[in-house]
C-alpha atoms as a PDB file:
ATOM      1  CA  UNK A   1       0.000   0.000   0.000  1.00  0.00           C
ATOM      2  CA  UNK A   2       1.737   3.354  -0.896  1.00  0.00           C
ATOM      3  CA  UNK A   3       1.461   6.245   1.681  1.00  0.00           C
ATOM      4  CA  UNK A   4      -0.252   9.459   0.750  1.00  0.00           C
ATOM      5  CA  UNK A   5       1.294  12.916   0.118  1.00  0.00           C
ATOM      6  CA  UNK A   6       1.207  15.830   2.549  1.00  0.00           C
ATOM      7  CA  UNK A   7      -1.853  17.235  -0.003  1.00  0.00           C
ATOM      8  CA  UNK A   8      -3.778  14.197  -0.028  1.00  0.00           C
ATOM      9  CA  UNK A   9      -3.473  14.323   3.640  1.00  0.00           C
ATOM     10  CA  UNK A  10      -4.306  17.596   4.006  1.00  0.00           C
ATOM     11  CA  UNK A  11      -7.471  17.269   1.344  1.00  0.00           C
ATOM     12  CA  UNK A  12      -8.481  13.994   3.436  1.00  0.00           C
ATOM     13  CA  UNK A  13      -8.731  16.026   6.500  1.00  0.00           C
ATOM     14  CA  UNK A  14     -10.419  19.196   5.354  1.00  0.00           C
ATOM     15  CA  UNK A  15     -13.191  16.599   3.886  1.00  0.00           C
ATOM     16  CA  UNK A  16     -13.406  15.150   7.155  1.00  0.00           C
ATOM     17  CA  UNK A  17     -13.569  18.560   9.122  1.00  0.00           C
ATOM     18  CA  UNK A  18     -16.399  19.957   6.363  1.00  0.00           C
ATOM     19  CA  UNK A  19     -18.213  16.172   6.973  1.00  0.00           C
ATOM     20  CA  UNK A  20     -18.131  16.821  10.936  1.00  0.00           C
ATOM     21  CA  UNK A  21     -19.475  20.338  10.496  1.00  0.00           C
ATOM     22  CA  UNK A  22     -22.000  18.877   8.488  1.00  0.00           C
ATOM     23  CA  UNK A  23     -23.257  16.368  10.877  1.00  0.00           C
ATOM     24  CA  UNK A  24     -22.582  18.842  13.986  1.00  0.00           C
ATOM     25  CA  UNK A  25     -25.244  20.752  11.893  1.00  0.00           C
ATOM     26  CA  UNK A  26     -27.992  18.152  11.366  1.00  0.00           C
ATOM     27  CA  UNK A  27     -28.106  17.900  15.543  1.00  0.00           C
ATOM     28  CA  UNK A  28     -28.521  21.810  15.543  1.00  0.00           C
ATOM     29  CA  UNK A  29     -31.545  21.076  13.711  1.00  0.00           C
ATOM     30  CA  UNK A  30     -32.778  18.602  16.161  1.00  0.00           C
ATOM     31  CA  UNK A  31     -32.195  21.153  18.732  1.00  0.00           C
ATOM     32  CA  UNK A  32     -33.341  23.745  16.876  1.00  0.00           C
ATOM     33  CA  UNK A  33     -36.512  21.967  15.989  1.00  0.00           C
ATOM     34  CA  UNK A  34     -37.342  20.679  19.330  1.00  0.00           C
ATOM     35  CA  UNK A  35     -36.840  23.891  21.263  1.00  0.00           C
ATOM     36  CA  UNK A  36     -37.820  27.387  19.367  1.00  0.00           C
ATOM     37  CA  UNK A  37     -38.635  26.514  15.457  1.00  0.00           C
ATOM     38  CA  UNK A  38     -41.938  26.908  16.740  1.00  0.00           C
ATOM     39  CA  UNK A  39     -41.962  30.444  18.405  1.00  0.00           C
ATOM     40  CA  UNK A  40     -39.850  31.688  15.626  1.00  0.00           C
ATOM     41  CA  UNK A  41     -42.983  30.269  13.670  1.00  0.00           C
ATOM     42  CA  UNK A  42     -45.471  31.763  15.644  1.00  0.00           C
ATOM     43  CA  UNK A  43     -43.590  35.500  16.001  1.00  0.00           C
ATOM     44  CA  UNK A  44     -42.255  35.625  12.271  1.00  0.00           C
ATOM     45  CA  UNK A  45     -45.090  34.196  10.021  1.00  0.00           C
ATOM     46  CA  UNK A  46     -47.867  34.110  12.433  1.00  0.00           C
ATOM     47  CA  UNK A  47     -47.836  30.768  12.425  1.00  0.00           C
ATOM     48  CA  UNK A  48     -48.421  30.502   8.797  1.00  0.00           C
ATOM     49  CA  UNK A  49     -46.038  28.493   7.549  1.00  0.00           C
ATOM     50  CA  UNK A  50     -45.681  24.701   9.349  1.00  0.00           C
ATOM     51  CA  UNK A  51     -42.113  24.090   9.302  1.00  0.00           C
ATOM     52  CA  UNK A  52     -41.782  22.186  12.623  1.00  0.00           C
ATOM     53  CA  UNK A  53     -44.250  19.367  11.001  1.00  0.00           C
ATOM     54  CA  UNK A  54     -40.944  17.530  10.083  1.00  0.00           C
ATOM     55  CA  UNK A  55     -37.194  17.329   9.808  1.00  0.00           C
ATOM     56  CA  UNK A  56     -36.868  18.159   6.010  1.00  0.00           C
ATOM     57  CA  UNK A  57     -39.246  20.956   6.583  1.00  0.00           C
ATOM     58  CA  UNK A  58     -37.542  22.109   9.475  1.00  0.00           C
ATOM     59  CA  UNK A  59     -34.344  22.393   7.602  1.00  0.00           C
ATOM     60  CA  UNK A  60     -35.712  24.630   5.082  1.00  0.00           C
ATOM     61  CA  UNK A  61     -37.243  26.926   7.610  1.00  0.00           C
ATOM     62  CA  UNK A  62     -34.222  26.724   9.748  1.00  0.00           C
ATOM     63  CA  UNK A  63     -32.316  28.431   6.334  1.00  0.00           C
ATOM     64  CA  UNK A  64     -35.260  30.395   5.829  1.00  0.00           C
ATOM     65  CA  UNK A  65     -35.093  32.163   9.140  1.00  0.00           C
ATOM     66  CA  UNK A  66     -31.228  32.408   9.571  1.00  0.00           C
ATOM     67  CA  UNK A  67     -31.313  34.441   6.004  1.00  0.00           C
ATOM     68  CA  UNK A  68     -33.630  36.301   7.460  1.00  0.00           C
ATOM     69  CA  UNK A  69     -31.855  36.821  10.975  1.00  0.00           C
ATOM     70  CA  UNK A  70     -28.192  37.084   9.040  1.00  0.00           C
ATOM     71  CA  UNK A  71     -29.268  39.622   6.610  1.00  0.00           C
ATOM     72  CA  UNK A  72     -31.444  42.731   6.108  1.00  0.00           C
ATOM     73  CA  UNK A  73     -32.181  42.754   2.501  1.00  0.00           C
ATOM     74  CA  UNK A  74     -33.306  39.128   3.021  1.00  0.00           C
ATOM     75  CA  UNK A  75     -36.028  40.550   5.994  1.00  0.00           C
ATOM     76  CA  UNK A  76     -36.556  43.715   4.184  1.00  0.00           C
ATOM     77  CA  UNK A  77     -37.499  41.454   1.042  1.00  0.00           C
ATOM     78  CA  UNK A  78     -39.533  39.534   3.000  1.00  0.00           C
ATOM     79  CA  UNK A  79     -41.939  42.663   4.890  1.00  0.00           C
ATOM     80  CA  UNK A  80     -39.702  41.127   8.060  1.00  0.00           C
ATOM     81  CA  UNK A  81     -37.694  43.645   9.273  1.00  0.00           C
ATOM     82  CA  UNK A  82     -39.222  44.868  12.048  1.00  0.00           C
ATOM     83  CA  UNK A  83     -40.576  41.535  13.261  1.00  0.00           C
ATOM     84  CA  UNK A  84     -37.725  39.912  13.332  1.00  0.00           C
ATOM     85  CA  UNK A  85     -36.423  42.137  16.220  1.00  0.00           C
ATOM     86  CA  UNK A  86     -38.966  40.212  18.201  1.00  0.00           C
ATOM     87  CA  UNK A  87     -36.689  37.465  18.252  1.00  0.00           C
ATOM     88  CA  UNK A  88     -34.509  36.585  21.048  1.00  0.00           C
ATOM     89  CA  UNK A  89     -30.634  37.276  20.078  1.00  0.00           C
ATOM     90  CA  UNK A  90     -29.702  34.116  21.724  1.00  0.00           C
ATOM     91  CA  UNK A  91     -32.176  32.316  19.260  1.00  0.00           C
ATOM     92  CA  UNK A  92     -30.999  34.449  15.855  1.00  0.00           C
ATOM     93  CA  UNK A  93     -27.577  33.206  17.014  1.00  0.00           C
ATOM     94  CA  UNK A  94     -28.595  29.967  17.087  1.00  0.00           C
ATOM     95  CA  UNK A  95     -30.122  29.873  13.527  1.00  0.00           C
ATOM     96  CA  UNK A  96     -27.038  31.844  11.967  1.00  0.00           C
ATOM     97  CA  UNK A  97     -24.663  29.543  13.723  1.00  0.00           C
ATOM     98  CA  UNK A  98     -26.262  26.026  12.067  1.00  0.00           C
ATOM     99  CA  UNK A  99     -26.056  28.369   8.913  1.00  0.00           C
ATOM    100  CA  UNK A 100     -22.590  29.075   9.018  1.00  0.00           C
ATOM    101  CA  UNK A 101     -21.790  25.554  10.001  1.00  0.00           C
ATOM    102  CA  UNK A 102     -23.795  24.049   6.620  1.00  0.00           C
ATOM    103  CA  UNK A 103     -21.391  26.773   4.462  1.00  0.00           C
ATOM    104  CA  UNK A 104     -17.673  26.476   6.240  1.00  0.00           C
ATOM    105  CA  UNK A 105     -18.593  22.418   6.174  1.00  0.00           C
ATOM    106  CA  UNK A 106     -19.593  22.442   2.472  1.00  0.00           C
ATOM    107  CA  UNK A 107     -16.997  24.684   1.315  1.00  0.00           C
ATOM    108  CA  UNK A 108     -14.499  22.943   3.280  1.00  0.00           C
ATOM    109  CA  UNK A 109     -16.196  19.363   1.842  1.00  0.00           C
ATOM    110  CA  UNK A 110     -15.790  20.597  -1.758  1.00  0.00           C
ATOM    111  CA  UNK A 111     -12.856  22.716  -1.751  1.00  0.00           C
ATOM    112  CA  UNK A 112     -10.598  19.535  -0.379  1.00  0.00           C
ATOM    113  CA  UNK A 113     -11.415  18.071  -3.972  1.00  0.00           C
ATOM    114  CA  UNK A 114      -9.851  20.971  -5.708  1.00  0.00           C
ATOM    115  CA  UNK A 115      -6.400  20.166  -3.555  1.00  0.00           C
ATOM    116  CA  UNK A 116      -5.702  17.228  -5.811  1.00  0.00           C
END
């Protein structure tokens, strides 16, 4: 068996970092999910939308609220703005930090394949 060079070793562990963040980030949604997806529902959308039904679901309004949270042409777009100050900080945190996690783990996850 031949031993790999200091870039495939390098690209082997960035994929496994970005794979950890990525994992680390489907238990945020768990979290997420089982303790204030639904009060973010209820404040945001006025309980319109039903994205706590189920874990797909609850992924897509996870990203749907952390745009909103993270930016302010994404809440502005959305007639949000204002609502959204409603929120908790430790909660917007919460949503931009699962956020962040999905883009540093799939840019770290792709990028070790341009290494090689």
């Amino acid at each position: 068996m031949t031993e790999l060079n200091l870039m495939q070793q390098i690209s082997m562990l960035l994929f496994m970092t970005g794979l950890s963040f990525a994992f680390l980030s489907i238990f945020f949604v768990f979290y997420i999910k089982a303790k204030c997806l639904s009060f973010v529902e209820d404040i945001i959308d006025d309980n319109a939308y039903s994205f706590s039904s189920n874990l797909f679901s609850a992924a897509l309004g996870i990203t749907r609220y952390s745009l909103i949270f993270l930016f302010d042409w994404q809440a502005k777009r959305c007639n949000r703005f204002e609502i959204r100050n409603k929120i908790p900080q430790k909660i917007q945190r919460l949503f931009i930090l699962n956020q962040l996690l999905i883009f540093v783990g799939a840019l770290l996850m792709f990028g070790s394949g341009l290494l090689e």
